[in-house]
PDB file of N, CA and C in Angstrom:
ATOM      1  N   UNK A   1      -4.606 -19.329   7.378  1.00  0.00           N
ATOM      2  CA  UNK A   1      -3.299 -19.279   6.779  1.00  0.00           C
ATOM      3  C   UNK A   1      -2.496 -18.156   7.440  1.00  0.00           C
ATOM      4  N   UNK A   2      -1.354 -18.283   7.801  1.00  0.00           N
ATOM      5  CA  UNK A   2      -0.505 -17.426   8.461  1.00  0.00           C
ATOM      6  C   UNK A   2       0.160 -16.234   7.321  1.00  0.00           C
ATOM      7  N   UNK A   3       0.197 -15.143   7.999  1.00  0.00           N
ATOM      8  CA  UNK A   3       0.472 -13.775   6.830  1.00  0.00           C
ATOM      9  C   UNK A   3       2.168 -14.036   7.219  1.00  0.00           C
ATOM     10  N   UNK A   4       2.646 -13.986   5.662  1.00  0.00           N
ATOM     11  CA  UNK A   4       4.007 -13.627   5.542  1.00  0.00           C
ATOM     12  C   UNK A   4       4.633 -12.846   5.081  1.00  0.00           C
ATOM     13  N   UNK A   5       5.587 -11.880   5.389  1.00  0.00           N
ATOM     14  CA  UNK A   5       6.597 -10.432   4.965  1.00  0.00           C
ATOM     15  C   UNK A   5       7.008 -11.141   3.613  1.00  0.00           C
ATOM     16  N   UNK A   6       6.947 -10.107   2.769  1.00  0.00           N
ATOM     17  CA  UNK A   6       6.898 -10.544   1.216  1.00  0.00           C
ATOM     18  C   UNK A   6       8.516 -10.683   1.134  1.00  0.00           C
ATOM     19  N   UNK A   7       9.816 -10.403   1.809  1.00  0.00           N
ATOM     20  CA  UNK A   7      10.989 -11.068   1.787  1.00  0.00           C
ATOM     21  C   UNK A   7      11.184 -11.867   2.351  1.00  0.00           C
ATOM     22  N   UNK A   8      10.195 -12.844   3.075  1.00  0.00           N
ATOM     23  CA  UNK A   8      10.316 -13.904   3.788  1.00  0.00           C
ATOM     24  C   UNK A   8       9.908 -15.217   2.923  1.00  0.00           C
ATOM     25  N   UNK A   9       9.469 -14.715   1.604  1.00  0.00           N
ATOM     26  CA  UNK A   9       8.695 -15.435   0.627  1.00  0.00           C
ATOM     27  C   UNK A   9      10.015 -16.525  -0.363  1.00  0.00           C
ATOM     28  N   UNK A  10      11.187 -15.771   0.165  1.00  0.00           N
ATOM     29  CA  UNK A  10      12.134 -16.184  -0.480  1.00  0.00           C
ATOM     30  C   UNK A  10      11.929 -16.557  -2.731  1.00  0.00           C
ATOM     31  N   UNK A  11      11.184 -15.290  -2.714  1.00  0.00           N
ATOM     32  CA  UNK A  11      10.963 -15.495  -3.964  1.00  0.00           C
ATOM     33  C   UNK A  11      11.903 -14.383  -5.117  1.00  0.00           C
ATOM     34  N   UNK A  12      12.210 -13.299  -4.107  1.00  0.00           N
ATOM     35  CA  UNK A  12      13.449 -12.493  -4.948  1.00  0.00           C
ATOM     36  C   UNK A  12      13.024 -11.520  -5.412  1.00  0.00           C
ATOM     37  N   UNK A  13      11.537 -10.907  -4.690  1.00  0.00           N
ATOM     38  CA  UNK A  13      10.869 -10.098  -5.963  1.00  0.00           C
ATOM     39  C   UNK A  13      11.490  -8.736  -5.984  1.00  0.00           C
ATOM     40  N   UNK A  14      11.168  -8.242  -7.335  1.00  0.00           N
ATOM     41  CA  UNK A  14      11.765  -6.611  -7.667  1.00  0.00           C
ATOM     42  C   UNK A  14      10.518  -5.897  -7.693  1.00  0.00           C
ATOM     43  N   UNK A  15      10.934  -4.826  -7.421  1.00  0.00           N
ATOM     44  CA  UNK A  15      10.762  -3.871  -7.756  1.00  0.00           C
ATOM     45  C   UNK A  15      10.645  -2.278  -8.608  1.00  0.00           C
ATOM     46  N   UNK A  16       9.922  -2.218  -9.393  1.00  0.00           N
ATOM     47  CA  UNK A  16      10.164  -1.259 -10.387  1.00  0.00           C
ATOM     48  C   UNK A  16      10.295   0.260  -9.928  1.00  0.00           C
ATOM     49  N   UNK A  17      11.045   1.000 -10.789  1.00  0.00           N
ATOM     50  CA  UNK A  17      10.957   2.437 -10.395  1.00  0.00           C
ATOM     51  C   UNK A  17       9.452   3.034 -10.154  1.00  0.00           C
ATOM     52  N   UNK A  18       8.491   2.458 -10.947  1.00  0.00           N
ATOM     53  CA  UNK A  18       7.336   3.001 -11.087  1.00  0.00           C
ATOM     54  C   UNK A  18       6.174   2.510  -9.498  1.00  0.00           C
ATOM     55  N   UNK A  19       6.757   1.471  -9.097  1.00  0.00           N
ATOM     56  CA  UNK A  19       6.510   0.856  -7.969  1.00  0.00           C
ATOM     57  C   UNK A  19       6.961   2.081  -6.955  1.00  0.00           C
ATOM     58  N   UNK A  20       8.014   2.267  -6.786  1.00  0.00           N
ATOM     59  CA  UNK A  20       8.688   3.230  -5.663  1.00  0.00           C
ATOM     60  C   UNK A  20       7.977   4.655  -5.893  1.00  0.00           C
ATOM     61  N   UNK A  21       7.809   5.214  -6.973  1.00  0.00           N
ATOM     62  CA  UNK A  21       7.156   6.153  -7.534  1.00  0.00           C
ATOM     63  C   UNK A  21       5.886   6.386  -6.682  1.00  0.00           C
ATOM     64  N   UNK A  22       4.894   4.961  -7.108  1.00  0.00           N
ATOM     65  CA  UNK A  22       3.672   5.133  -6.653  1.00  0.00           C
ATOM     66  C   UNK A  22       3.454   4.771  -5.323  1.00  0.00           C
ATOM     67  N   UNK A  23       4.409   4.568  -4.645  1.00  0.00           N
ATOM     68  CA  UNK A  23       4.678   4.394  -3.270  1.00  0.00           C
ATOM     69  C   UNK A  23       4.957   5.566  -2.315  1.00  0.00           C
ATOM     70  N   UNK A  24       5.615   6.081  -2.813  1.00  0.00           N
ATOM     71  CA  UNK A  24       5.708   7.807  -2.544  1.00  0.00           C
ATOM     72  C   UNK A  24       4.227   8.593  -2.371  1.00  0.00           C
ATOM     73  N   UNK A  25       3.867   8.383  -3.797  1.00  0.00           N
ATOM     74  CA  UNK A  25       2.671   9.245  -4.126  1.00  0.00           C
ATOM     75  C   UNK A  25       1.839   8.981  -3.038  1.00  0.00           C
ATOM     76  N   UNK A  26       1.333   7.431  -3.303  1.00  0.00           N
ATOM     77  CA  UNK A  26      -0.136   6.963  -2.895  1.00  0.00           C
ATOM     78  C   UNK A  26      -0.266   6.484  -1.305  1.00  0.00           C
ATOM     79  N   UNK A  27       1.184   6.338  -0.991  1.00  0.00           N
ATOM     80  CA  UNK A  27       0.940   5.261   0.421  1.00  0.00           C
ATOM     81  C   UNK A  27       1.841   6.158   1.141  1.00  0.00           C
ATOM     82  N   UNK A  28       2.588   6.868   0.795  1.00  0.00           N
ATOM     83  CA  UNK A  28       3.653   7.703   2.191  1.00  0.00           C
ATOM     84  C   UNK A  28       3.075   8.447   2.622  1.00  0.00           C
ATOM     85  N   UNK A  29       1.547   9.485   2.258  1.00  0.00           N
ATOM     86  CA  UNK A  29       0.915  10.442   2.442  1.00  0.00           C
ATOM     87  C   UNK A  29      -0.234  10.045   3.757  1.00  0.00           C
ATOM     88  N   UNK A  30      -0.237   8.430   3.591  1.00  0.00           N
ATOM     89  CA  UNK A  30      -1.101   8.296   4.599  1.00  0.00           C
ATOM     90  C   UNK A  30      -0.458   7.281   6.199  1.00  0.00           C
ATOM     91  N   UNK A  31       1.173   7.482   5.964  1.00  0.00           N
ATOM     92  CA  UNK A  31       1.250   7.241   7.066  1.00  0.00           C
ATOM     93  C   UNK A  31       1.730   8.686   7.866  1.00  0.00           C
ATOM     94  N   UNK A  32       2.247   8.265   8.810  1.00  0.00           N
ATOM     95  CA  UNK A  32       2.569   9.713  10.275  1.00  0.00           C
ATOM     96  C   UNK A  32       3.697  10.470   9.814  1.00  0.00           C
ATOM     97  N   UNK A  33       3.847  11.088  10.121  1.00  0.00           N
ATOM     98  CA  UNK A  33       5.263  12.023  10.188  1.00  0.00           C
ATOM     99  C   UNK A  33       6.565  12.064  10.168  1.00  0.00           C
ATOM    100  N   UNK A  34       6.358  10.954  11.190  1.00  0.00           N
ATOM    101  CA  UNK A  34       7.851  10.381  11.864  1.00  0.00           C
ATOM    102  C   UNK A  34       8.399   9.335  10.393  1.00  0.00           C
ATOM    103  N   UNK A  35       7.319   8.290  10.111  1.00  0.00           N
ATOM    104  CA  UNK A  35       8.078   7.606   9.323  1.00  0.00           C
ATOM    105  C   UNK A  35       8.135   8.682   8.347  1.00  0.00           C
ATOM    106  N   UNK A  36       6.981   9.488   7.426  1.00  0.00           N
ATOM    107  CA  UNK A  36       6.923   9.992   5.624  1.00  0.00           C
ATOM    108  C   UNK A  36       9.105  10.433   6.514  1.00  0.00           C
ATOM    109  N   UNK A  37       9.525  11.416   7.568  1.00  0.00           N
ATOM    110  CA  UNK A  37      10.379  11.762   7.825  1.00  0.00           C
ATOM    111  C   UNK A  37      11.781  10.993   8.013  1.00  0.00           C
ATOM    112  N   UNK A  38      11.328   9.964   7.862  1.00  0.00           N
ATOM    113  CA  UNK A  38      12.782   8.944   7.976  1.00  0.00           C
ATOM    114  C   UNK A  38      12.969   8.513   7.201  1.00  0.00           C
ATOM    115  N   UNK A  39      11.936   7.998   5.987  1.00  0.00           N
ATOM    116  CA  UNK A  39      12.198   7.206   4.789  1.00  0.00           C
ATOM    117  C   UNK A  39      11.851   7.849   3.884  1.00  0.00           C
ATOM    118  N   UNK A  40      12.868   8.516   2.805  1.00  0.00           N
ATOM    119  CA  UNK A  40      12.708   9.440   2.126  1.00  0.00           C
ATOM    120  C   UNK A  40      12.778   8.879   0.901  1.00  0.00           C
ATOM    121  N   UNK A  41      14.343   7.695   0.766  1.00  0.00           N
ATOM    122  CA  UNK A  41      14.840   7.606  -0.828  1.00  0.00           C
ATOM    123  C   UNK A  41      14.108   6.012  -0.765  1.00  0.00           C
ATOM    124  N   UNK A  42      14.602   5.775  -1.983  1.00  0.00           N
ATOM    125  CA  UNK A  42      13.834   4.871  -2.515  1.00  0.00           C
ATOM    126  C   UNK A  42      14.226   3.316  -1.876  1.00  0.00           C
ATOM    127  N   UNK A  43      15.242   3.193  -1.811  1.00  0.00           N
ATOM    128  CA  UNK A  43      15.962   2.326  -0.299  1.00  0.00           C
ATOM    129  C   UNK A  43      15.219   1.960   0.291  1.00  0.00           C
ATOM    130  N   UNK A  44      14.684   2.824   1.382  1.00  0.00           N
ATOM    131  CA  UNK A  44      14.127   3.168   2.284  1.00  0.00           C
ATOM    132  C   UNK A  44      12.313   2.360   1.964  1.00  0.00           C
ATOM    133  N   UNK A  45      11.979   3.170   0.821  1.00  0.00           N
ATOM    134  CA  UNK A  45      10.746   2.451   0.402  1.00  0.00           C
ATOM    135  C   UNK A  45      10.757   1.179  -0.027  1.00  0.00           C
ATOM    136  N   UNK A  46      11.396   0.835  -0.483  1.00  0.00           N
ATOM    137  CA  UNK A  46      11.842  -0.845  -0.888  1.00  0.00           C
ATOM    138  C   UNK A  46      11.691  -1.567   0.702  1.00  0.00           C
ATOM    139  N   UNK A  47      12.450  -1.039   1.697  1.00  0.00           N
ATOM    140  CA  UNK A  47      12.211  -1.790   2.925  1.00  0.00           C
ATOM    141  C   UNK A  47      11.097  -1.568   3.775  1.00  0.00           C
ATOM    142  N   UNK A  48      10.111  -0.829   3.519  1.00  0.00           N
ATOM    143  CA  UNK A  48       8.620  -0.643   3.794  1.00  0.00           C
ATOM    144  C   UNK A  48       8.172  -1.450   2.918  1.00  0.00           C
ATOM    145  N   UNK A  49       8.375  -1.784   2.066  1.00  0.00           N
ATOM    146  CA  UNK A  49       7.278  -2.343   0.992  1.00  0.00           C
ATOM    147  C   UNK A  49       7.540  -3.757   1.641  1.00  0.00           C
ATOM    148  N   UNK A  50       8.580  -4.529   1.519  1.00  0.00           N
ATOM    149  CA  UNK A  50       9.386  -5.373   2.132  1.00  0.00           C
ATOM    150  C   UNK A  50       8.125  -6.061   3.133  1.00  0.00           C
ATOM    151  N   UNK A  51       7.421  -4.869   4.266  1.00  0.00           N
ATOM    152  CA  UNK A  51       6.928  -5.549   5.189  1.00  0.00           C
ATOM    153  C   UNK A  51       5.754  -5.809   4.851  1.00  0.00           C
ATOM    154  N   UNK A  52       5.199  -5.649   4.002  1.00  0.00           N
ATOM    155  CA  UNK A  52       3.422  -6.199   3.671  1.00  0.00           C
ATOM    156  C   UNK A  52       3.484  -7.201   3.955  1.00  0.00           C
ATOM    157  N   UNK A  53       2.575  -7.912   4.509  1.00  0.00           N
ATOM    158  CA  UNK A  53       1.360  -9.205   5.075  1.00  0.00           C
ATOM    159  C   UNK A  53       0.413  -9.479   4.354  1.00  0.00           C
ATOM    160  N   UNK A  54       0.750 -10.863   3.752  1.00  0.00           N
ATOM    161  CA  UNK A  54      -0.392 -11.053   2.675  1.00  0.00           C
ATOM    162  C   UNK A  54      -0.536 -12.613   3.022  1.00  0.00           C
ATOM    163  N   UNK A  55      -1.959 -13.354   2.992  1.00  0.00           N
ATOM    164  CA  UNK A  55      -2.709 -14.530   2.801  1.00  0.00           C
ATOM    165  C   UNK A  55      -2.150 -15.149   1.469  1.00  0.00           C
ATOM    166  N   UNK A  56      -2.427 -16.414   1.502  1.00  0.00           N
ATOM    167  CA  UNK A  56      -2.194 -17.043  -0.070  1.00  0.00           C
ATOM    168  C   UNK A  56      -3.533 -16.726  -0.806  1.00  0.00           C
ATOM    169  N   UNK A  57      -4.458 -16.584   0.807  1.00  0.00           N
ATOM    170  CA  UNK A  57      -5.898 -16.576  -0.272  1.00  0.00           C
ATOM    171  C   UNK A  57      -6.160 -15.397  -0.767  1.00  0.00           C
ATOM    172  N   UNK A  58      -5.264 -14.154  -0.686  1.00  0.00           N
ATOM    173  CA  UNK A  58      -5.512 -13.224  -1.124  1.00  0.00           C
ATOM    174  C   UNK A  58      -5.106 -12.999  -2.697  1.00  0.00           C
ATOM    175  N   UNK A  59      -4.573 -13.447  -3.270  1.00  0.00           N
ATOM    176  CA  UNK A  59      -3.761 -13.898  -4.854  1.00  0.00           C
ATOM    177  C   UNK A  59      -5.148 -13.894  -5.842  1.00  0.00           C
ATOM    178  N   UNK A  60      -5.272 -12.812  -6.522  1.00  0.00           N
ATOM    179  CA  UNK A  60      -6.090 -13.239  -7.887  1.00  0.00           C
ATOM    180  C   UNK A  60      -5.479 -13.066  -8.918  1.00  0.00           C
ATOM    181  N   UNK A  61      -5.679 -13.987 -10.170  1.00  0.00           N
ATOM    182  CA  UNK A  61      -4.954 -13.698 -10.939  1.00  0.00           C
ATOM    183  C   UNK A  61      -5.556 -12.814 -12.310  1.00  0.00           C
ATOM    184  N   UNK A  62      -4.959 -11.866 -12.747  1.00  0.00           N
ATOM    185  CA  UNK A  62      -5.435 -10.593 -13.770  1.00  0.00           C
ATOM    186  C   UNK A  62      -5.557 -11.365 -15.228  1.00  0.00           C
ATOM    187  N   UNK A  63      -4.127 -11.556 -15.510  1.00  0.00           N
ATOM    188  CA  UNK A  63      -4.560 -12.572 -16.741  1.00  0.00           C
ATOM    189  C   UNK A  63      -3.053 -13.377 -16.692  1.00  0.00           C
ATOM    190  N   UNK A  64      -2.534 -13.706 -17.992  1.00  0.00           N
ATOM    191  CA  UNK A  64      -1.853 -15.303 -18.027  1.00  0.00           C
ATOM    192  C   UNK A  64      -0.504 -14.924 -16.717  1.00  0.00           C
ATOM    193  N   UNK A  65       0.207 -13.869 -17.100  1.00  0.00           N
ATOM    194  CA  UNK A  65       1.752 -13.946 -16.053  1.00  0.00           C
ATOM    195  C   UNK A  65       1.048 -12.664 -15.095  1.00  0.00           C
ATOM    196  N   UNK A  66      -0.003 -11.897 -14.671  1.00  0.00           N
ATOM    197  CA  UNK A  66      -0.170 -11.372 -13.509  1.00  0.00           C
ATOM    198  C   UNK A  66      -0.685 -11.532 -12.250  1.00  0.00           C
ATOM    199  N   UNK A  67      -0.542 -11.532 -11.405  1.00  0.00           N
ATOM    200  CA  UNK A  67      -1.415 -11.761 -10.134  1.00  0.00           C
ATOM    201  C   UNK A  67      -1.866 -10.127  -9.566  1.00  0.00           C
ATOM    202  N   UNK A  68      -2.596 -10.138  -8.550  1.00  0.00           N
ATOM    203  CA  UNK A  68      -2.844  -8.965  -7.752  1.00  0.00           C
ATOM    204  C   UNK A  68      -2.948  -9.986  -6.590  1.00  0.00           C
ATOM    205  N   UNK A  69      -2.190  -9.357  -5.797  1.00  0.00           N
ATOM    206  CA  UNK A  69      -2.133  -9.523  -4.488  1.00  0.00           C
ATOM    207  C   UNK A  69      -2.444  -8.468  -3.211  1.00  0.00           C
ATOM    208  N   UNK A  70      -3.346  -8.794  -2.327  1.00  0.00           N
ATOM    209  CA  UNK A  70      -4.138  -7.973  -1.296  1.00  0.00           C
ATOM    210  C   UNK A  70      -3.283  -8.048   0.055  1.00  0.00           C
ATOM    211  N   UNK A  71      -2.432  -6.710   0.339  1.00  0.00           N
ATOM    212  CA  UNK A  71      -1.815  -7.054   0.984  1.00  0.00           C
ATOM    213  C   UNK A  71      -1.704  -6.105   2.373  1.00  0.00           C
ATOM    214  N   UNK A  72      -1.093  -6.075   3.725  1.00  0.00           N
ATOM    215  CA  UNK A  72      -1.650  -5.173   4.589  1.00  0.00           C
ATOM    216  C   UNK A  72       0.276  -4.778   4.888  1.00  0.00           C
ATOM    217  N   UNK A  73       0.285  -3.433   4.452  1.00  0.00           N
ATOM    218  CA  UNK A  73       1.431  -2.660   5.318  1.00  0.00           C
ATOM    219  C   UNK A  73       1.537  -2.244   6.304  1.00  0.00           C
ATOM    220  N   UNK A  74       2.330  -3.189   7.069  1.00  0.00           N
ATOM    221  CA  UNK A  74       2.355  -2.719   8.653  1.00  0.00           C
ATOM    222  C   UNK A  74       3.488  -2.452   8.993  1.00  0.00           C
ATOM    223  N   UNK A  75       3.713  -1.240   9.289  1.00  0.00           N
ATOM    224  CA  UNK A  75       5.066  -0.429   9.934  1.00  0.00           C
ATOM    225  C   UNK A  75       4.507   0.228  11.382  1.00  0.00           C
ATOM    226  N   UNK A  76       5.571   0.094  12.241  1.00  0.00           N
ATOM    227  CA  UNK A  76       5.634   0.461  13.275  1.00  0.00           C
ATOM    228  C   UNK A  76       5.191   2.025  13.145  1.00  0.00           C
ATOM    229  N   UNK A  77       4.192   1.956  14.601  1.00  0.00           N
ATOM    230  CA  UNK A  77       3.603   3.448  14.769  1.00  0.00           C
ATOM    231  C   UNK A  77       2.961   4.019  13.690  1.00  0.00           C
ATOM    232  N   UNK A  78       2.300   3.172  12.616  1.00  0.00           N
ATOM    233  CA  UNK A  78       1.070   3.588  11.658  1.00  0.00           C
ATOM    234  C   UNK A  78       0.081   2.214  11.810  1.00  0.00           C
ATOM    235  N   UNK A  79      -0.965   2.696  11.490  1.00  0.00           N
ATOM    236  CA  UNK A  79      -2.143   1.739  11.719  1.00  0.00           C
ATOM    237  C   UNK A  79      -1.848   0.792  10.015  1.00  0.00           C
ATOM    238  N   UNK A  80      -1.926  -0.759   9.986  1.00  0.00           N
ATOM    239  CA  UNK A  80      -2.043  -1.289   8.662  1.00  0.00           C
ATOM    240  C   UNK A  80      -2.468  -0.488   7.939  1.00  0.00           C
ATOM    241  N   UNK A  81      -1.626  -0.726   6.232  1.00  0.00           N
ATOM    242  CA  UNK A  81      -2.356   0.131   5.325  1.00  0.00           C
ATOM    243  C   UNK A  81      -2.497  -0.722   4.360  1.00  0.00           C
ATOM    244  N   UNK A  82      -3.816  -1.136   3.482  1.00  0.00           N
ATOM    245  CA  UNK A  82      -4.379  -1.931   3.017  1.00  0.00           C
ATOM    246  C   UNK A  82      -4.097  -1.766   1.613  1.00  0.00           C
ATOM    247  N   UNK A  83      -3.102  -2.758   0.435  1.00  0.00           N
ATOM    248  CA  UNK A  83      -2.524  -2.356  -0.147  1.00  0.00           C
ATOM    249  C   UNK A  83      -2.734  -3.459  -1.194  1.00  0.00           C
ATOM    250  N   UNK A  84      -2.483  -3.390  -2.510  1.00  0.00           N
ATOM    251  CA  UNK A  84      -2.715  -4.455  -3.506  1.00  0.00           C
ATOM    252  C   UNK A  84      -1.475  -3.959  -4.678  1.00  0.00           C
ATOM    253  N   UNK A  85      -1.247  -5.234  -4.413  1.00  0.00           N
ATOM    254  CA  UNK A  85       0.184  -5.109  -5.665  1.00  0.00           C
ATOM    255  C   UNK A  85       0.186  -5.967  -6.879  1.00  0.00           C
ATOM    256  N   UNK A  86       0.751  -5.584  -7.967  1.00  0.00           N
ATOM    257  CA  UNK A  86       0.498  -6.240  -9.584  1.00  0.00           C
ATOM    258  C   UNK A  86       1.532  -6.722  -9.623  1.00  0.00           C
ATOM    259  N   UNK A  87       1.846  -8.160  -9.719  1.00  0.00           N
ATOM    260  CA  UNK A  87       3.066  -8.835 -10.064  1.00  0.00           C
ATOM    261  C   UNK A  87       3.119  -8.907 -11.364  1.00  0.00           C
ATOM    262  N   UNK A  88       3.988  -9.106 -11.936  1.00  0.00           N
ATOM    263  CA  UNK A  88       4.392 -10.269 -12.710  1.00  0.00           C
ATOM    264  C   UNK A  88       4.936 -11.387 -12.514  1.00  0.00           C
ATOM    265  N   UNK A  89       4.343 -12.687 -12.793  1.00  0.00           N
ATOM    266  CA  UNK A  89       5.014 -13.661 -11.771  1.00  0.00           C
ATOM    267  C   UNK A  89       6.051 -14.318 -12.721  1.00  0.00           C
ATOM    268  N   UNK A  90       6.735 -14.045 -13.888  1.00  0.00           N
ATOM    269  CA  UNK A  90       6.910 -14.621 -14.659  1.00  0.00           C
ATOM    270  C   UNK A  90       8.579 -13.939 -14.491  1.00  0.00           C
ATOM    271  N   UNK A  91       8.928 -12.558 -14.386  1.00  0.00           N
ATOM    272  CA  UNK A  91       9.554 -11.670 -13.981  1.00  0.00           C
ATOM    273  C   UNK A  91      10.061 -11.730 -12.552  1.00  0.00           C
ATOM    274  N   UNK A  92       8.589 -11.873 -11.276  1.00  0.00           N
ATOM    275  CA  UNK A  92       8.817 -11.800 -10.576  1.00  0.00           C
ATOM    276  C   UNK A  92       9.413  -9.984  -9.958  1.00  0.00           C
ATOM    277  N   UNK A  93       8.437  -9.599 -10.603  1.00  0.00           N
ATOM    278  CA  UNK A  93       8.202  -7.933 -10.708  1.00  0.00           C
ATOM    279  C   UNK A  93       7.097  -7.281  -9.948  1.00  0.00           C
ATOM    280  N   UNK A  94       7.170  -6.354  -9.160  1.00  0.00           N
ATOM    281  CA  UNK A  94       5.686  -5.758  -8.803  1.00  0.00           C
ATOM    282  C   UNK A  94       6.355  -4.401  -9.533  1.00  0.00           C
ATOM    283  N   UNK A  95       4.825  -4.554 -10.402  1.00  0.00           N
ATOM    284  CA  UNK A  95       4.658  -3.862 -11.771  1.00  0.00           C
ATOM    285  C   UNK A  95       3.982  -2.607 -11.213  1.00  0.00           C
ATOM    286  N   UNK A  96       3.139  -2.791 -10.199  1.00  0.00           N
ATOM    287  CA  UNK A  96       2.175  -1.437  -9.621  1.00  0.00           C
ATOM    288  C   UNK A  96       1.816  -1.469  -8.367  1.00  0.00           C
ATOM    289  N   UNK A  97       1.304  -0.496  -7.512  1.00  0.00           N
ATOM    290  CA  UNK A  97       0.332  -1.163  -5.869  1.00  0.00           C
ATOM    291  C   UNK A  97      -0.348   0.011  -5.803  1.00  0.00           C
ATOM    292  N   UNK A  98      -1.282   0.213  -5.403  1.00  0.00           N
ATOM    293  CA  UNK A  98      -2.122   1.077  -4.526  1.00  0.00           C
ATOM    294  C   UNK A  98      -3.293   0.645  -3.338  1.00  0.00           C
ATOM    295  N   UNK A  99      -4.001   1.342  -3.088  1.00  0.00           N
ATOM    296  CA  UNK A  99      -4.853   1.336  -1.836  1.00  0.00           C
ATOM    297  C   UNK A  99      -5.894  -0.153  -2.320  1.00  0.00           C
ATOM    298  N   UNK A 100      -5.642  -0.712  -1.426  1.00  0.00           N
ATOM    299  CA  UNK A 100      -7.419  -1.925  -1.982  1.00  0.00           C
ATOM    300  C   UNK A 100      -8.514  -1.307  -1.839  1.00  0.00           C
ATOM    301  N   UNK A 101      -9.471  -1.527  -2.455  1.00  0.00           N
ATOM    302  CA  UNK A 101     -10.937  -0.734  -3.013  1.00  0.00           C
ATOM    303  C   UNK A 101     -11.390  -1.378  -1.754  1.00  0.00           C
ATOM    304  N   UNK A 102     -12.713  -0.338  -1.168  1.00  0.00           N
ATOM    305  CA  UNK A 102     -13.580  -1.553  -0.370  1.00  0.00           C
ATOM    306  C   UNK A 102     -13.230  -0.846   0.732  1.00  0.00           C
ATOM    307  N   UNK A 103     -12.124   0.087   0.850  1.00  0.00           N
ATOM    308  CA  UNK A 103     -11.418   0.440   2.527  1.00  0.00           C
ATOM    309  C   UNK A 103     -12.054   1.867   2.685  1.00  0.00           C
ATOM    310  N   UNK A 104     -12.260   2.669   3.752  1.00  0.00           N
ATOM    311  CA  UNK A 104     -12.215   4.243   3.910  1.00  0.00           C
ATOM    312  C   UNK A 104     -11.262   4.383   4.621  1.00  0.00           C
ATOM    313  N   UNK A 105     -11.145   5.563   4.680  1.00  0.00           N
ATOM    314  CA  UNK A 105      -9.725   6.501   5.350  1.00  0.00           C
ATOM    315  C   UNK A 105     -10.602   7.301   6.340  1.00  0.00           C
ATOM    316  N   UNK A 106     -10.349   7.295   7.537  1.00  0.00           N
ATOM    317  CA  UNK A 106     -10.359   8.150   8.848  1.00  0.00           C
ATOM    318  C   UNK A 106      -9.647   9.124   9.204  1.00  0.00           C
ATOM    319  N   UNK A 107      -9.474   9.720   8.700  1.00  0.00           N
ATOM    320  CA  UNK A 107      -8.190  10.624   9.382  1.00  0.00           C
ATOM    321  C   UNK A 107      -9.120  11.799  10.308  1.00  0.00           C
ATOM    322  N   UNK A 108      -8.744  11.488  12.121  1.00  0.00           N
ATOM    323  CA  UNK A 108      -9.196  11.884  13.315  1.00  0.00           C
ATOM    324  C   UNK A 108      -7.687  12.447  14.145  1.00  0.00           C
ATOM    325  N   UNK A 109      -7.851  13.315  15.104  1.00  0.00           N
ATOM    326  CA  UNK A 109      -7.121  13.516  16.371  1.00  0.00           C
ATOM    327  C   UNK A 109      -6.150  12.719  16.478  1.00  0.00           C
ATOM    328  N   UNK A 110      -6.607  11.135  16.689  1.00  0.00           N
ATOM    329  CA  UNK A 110      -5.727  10.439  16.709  1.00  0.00           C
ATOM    330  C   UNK A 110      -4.811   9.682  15.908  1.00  0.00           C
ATOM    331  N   UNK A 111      -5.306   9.965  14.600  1.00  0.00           N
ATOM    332  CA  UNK A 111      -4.503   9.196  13.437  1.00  0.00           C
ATOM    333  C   UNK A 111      -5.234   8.948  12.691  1.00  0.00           C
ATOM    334  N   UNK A 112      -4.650   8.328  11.779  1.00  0.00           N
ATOM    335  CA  UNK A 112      -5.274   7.922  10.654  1.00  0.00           C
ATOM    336  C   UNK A 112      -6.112   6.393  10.761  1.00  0.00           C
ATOM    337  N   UNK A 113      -7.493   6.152  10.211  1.00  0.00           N
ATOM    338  CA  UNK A 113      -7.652   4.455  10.691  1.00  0.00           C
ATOM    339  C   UNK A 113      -8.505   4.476   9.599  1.00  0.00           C
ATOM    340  N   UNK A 114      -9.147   3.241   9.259  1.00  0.00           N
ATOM    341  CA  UNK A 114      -9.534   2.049   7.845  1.00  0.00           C
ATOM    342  C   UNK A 114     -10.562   1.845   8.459  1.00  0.00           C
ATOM    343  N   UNK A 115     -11.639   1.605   7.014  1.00  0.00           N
ATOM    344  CA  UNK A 115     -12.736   0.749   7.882  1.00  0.00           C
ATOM    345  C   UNK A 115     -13.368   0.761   6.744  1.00  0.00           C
ATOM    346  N   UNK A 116     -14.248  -0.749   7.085  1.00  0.00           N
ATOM    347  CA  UNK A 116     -13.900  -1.722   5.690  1.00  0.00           C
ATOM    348  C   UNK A 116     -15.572  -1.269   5.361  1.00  0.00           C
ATOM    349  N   UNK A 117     -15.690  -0.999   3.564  1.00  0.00           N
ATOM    350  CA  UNK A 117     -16.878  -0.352   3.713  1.00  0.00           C
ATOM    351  C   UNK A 117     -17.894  -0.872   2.854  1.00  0.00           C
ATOM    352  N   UNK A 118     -17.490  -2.105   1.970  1.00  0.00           N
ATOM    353  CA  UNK A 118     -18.158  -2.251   0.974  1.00  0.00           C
ATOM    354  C   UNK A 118     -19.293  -3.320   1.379  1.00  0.00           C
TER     355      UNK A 118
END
């Protein structure tokens, strides 16, 4: 199945403050410099989030209106960052995201890199 940019989904989804929040926290810390330095406001994070790559087969569903979706953030000049987001599909809301379980963090000389551990 071919990975598609979650605004390419033509599905309209939002975003919550608490989304941008934990986007800051959990996922800006582990990319480079250059971007945490260019994308500061929340704008900015909305159009990073924007680029995740996700499978259909990656979709589980939590219970009646949620899904979790397994998804890979790829921005220029950071290595994918392996990411899972809580919809509401009913809303059409991502309610939460953080790191997918299962991954390690490398951080070497050369950057930061993943590696799948479970």
């Amino acid at each position: 199945m071919i990975a598609e940019p979650m605004y390419a989904q033509g599905t309209g989804i939002k975003f919550t403050k608490h989304v941008l929040e934990r986007f800051k926290q959990r996922i800006m810390p582990l990319l480079c410099e250059e971007t945490r330095n260019t994308h500061r406001s929340y704008r900015d994070f909305k159009k990073l989030i924007s680029t995740a790559r996700f499978f259909a087969d990656d979709i589980r569903h939590s219970n009646r209106n949620v899904i979790k979706v397994d998804a890979f953030l790829t921005i220029a000049g950071n290595p994918p960052v392996p990411i899972t987001f809580v919809i509401e599909t009913e809303k059409k809301k991502v309610l939460t995201l953080y790191t997918q379980s299962g991954w390690e963090i490398s951080t070497e000389k050369k950057g930061i890199s993943w590696r799948w551990f479970s």
